[in-house]
Protein backbone atom coordinates (compact mmCIF):
# COMPACT_ATOMS: atom_id res chain seq x y z
CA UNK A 1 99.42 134.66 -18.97
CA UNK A 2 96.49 133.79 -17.06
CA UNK A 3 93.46 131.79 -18.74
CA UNK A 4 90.23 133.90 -19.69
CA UNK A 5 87.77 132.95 -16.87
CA UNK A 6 90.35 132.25 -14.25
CA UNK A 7 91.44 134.91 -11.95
CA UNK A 8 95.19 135.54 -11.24
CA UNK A 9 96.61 133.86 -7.47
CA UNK A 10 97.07 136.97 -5.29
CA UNK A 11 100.57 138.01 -4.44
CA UNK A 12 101.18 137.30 -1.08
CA UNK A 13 100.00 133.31 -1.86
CA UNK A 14 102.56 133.55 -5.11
CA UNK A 15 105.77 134.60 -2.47
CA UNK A 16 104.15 131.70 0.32
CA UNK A 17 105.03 129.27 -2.76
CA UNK A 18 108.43 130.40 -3.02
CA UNK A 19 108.91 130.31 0.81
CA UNK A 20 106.82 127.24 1.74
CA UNK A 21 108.99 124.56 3.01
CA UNK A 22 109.36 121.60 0.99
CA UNK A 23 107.51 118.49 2.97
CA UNK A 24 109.47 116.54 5.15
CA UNK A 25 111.31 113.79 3.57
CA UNK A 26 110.37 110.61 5.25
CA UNK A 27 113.57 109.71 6.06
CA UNK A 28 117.02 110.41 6.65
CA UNK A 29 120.43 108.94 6.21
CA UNK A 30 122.36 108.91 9.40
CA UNK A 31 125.71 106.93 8.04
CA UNK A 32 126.49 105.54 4.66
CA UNK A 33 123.94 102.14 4.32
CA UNK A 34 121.61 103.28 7.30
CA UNK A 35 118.27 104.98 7.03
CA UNK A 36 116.19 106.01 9.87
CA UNK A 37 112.73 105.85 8.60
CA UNK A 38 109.41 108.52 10.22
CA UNK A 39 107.15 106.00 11.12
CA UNK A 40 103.73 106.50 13.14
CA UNK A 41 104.72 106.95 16.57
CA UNK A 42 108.39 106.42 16.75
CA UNK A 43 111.51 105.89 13.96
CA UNK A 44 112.34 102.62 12.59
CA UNK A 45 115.86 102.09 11.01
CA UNK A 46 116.98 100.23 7.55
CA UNK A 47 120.13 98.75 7.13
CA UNK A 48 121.29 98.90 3.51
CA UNK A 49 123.29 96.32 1.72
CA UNK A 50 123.30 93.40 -0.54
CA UNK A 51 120.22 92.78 2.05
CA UNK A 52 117.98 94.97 4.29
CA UNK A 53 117.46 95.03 7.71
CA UNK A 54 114.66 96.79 9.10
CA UNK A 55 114.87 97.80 12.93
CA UNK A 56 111.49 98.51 14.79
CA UNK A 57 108.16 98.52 12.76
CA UNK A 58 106.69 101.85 14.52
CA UNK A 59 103.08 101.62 15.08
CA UNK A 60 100.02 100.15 13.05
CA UNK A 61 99.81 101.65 9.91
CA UNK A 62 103.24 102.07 9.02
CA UNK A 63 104.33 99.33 7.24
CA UNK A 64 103.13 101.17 4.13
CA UNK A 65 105.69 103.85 4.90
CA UNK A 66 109.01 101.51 5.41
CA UNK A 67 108.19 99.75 2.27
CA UNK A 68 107.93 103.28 0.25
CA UNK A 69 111.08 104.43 1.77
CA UNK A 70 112.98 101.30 0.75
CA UNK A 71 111.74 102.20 -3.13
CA UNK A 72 112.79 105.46 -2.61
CA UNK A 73 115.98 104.10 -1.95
CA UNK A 74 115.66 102.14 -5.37
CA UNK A 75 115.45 99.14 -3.92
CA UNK A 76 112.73 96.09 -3.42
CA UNK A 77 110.80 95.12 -0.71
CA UNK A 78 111.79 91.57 -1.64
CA UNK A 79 115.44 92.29 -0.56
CA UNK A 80 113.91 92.89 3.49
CA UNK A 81 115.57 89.61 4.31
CA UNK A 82 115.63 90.08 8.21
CA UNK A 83 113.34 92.29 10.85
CA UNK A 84 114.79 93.22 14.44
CA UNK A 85 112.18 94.82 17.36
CA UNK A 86 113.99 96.55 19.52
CA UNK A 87 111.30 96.11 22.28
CA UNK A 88 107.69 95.12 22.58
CA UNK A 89 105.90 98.13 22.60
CA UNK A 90 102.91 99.58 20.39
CA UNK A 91 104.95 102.64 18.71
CA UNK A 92 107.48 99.71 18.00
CA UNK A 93 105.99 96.63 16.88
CA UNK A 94 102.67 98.05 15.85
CA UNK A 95 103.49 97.61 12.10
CA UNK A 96 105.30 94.55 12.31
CA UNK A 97 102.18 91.89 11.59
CA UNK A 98 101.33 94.07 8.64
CA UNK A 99 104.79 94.19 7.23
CA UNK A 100 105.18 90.64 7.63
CA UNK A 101 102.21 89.75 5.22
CA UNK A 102 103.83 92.54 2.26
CA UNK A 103 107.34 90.37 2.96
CA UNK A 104 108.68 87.03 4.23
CA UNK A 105 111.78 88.34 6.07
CA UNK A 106 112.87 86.85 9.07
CA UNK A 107 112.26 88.29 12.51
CA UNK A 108 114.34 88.33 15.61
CA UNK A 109 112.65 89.48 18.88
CA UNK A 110 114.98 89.41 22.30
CA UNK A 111 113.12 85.96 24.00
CA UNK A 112 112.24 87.94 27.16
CA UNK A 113 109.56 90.28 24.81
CA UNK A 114 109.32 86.92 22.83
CA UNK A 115 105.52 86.33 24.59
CA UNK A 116 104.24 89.73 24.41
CA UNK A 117 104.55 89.35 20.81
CA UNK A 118 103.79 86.06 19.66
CA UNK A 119 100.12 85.75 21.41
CA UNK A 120 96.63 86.61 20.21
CA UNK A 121 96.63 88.66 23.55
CA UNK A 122 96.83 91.93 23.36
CA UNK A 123 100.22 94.06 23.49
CA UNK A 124 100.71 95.05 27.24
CA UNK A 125 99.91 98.40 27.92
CA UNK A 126 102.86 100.16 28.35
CA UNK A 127 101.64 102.99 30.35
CA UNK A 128 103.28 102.99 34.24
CA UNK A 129 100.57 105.43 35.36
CA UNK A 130 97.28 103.49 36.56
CA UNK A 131 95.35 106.40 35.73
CA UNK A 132 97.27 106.93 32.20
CA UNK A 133 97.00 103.12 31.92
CA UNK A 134 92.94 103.29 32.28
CA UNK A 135 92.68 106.22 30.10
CA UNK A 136 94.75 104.48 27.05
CA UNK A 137 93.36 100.84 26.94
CA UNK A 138 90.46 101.63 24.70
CA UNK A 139 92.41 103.11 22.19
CA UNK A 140 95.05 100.65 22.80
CA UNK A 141 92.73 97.39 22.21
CA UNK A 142 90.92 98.77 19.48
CA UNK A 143 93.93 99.42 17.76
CA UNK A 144 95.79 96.04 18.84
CA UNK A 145 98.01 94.55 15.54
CA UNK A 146 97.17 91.23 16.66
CA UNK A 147 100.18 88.38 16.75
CA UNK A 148 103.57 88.81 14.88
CA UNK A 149 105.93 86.07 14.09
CA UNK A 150 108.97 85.64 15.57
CA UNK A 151 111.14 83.41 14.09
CA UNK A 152 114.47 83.86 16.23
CA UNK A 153 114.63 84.40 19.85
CA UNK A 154 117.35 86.80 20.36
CA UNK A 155 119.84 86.64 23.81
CA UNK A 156 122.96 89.19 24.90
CA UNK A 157 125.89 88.49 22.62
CA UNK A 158 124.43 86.97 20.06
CA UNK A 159 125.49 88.75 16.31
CA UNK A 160 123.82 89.04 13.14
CA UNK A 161 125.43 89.35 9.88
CA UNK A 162 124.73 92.97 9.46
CA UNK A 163 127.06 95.50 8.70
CA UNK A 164 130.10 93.37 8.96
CA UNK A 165 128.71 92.36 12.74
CA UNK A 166 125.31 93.07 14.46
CA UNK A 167 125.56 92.56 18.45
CA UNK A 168 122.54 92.29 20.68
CA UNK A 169 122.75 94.14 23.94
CA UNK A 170 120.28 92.93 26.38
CA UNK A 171 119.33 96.21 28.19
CA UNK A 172 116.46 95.43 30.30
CA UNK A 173 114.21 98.13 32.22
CA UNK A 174 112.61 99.90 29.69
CA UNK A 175 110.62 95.94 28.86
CA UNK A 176 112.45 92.83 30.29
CA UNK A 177 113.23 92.34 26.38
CA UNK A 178 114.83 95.84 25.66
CA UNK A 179 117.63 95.67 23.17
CA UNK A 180 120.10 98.18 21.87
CA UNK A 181 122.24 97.19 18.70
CA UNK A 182 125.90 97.54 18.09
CA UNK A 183 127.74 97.86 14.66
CA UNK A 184 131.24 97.81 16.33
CA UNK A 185 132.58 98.11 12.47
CA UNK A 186 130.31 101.25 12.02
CA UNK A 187 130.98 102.64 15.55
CA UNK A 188 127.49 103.13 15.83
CA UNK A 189 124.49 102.08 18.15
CA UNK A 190 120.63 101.89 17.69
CA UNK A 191 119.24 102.16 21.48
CA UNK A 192 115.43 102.04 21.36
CA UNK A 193 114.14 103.88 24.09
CA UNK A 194 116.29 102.68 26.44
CA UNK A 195 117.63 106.41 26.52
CA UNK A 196 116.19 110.12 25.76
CA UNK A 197 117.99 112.57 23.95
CA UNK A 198 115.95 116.26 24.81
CA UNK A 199 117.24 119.48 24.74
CA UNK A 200 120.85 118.40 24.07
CA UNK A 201 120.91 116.00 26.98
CA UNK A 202 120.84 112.69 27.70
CA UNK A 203 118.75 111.21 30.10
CA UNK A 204 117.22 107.96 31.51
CA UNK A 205 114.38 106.18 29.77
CA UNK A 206 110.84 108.11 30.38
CA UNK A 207 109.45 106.92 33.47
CA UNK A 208 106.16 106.93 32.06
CA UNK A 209 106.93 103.91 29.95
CA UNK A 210 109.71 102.34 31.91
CA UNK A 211 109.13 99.09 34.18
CA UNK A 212 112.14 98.80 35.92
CA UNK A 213 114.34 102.43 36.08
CA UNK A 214 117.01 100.94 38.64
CA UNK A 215 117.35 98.33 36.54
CA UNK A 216 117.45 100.88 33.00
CA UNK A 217 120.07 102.71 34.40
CA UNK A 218 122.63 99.23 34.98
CA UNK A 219 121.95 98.87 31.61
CA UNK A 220 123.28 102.03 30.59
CA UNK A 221 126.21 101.73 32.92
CA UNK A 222 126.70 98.30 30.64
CA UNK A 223 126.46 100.39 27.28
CA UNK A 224 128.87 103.03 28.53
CA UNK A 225 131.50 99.85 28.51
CA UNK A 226 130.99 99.68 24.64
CA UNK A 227 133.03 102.55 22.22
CA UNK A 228 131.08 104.06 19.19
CA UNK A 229 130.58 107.74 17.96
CA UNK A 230 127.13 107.60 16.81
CA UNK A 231 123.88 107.50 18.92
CA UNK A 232 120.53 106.59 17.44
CA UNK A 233 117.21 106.56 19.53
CA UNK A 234 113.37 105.58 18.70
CA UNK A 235 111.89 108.77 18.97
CA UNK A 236 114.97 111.82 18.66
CA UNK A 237 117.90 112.63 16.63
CA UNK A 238 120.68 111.37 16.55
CA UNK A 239 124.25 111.92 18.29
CA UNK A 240 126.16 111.65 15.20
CA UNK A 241 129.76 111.79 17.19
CA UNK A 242 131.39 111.47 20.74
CA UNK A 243 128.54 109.44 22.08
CA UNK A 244 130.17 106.76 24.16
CA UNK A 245 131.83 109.98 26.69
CA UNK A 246 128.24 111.33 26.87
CA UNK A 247 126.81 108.16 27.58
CA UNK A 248 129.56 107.24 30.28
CA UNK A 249 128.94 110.39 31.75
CA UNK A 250 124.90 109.64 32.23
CA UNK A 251 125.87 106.01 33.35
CA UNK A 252 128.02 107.65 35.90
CA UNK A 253 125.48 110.24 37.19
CA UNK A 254 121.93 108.58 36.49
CA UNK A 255 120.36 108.10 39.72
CA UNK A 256 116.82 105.93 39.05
């Protein structure tokens, strides 16, 4: 019954609350033990086990986010033991300063975006476009995370224990320091943005964003060596099965 003195919701907003959708969850769970997280600007990923591993910290202000997500999970921020960027970019390693004063984990960083990182300059811009490029940098600098830490300078082949086995893959183009990870026990890769995934397709890096293309397309010819079902990108859903044909099928038509 409705209250004296308070008027009764009119019907069309009482069937919008039974319709409405429920809000996005802020993250999803792509296989058993791995999380990709909505973070501002991109997706970062959490590997869950005795131990998490967060991949990419998405851009300033979204450290917040990751560490809700892993309560949501019912776990601590305390168990973040280790942080992986996948590349040096602002939607990427925005939030990683931020993180790193909530938790001591350590972070690994492929050497070549090593610099980029750990300096009190400013993130390059990652816009291509000169015009694009002039356009950004205000908003760019004035919202600059400042240095991150990087305690381990990550090279091609090296593994991390994650997931029973967690191999860099050295994919430059996208940044010189462009990584893509591979859970060969999980058949599964995390690519960054060294690929799109729009419209049911996959397609070369955005050249927007991209330094090198020719040299972002031999590194997808390199991924298509690897097999794994399961895709998972930066900034679209993933390809939960039969990625490795779809990818060798790019690699073999990409032209940069």
């Amino acid at each position: 019954m409705t209250q004296p003195g308070l008027s009764r919701r009119p019907a069309w907003q009482e069937r919008w609350n039974e319709v409405a959708p429920v809000p996005l969850r802020p993250y999803v769970e792509v296989l058993p033990g791995l999380y990709q997280v909505r973070t501002r600007g991109s997706k970062a990923y959490l590997v869950v086990e005795d131990q998490i591993t967060v991949i990419d910290c998405g851009s300033p202000g979204s450290a917040e986010r990751i560490l809700q997500v892993v309560e949501m999970l019912g776990r601590s921020p305390d168990d973040i033991a280790t942080i992986v960027i996948t590349h040096a970019h602002f939607d990427h390693v925005g939030g990683l300063p931020e993180l790193q004063r909530w938790v001591p984990a350590r972070t690994g960083v492929h050497l070549a975006d090593a610099p980029a990182i750990d300096s009190d300059e400013p993130l390059p811009n990652p816009f291509m476009n000169p015009l694009l490029a002039r356009i950004c940098e205000p908003y760019l600098l004035r919202n600059d995370p400042g240095r991150g830490r990087i305690d381990v300078r990550l090279r091609d082949g090296d593994v991390l224990p994650v997931f029973g086995g967690m191999r860099i893959v050295h994919m430059p183009g996208h940044t010189p320091g462009s990584i893509a990870l591979y859970f060969p026990n999980r058949g599964a890769v995390i690519v960054g943005d060294a690929m799109q995934y729009k419209f049911g397709r996959l397609m070369l890096p955005s050249r927007l964003f991209t330094q090198d293309m020719a040299l972002a397309a031999a590194s997808i010819r390199k991924l298509a060596e690897l097999d794994f079902e399961t895709l998972c990108f930066s900034h679209f859903r993933p390809i939960l099965s039969g990625a490795a044909p779809r990818v060798r099928e790019l690699a073999r038509t990409a032209r940069a």
